[in-house]
C-alpha atoms as a PDB file:
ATOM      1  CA  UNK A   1     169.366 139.682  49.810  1.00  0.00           C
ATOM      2  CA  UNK A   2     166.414 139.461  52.226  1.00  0.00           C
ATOM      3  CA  UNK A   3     164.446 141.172  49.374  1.00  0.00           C
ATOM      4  CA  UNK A   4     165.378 138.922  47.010  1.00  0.00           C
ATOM      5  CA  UNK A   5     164.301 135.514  48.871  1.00  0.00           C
ATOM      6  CA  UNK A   6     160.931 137.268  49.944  1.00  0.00           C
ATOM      7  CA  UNK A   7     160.298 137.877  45.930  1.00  0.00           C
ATOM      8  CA  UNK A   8     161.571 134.316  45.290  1.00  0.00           C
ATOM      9  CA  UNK A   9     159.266 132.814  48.147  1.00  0.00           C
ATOM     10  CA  UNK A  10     156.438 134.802  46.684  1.00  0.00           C
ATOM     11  CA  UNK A  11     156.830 133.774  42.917  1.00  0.00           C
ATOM     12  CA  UNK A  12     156.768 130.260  43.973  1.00  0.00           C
ATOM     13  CA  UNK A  13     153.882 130.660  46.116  1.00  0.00           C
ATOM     14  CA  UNK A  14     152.143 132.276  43.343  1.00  0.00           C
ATOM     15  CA  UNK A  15     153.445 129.221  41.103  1.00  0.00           C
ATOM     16  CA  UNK A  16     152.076 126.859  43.714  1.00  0.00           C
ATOM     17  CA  UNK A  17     148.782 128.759  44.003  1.00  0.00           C
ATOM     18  CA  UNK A  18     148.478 128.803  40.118  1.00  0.00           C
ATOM     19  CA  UNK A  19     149.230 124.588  39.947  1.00  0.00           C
ATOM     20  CA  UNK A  20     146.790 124.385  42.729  1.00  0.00           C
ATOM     21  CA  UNK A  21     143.868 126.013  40.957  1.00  0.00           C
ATOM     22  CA  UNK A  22     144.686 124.453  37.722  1.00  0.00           C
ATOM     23  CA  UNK A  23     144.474 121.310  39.149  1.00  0.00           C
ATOM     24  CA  UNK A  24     141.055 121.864  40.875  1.00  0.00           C
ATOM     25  CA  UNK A  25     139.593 123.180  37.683  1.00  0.00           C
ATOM     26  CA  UNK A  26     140.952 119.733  36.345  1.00  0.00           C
ATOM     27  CA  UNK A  27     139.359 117.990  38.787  1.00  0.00           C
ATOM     28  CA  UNK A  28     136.192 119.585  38.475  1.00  0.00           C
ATOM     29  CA  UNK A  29     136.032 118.575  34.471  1.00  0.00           C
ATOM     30  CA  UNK A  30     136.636 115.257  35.150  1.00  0.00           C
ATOM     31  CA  UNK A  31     133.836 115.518  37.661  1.00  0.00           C
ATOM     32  CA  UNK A  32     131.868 116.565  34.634  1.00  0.00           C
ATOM     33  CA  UNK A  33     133.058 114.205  32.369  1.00  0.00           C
ATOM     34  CA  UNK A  34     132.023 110.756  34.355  1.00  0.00           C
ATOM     35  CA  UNK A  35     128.569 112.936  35.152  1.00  0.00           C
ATOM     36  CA  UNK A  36     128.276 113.097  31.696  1.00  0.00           C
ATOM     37  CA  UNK A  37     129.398 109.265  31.082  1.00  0.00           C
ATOM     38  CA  UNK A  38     126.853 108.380  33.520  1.00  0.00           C
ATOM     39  CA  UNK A  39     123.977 110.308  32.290  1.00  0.00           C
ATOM     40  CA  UNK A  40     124.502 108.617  28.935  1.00  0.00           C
ATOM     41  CA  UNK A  41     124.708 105.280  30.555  1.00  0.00           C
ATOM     42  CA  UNK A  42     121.669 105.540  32.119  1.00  0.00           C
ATOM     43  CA  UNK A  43     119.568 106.779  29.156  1.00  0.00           C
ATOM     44  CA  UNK A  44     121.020 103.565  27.467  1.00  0.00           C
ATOM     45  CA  UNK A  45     119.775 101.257  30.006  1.00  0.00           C
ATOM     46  CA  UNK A  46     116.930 103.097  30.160  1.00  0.00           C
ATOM     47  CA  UNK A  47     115.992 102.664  26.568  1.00  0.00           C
ATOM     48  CA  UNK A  48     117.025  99.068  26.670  1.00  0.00           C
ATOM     49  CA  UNK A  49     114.816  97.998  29.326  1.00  0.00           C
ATOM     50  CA  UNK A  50     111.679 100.048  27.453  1.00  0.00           C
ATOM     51  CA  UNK A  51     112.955  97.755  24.782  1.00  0.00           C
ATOM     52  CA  UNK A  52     112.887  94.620  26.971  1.00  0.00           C
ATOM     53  CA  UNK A  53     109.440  95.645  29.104  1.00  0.00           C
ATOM     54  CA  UNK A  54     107.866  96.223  25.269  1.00  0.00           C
ATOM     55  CA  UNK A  55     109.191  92.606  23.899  1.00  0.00           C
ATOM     56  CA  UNK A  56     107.690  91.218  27.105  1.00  0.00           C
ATOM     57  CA  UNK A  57     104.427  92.845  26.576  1.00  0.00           C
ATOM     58  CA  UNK A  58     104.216  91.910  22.636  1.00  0.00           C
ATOM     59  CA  UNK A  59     105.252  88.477  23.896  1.00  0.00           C
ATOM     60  CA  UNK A  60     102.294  88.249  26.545  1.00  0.00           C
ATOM     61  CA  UNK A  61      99.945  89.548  23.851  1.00  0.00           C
ATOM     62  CA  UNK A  62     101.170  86.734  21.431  1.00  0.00           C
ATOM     63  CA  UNK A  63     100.577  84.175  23.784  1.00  0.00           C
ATOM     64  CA  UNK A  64      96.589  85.096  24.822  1.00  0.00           C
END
């Protein structure tokens, strides 16, 4: 019997191991994920306020 519950104790261990990994390797994609999100954010802004400081400039020029 001893046998038995040191197998059982060991497959669940190994089970808790496994969810334990998986959910690191989750974790980590998700970390990649908003990285990603924010990346493309901030070449959006980016572009927008080229397209702003631009207008601005045209709209100096206009005015001399």
């Amino acid at each position: 019997m001893n046998d038995f519950e040191n197998r059982s104790n060991e497959m669940y261990l190994m089970n808790e191991d496994l969810a334990r990994a998986q959910m690191c390797e989750r974790l980590g994609e998700a970390q990649e994920q908003r990285r990603g999100r924010q990346l493309a954010m901030a070449r959006r802004l980016s572009r927008r306020a080229e397209r702003a400081a631009a207008q601005a400039r045209l709209a100096v020029a206009r005015s001399l």
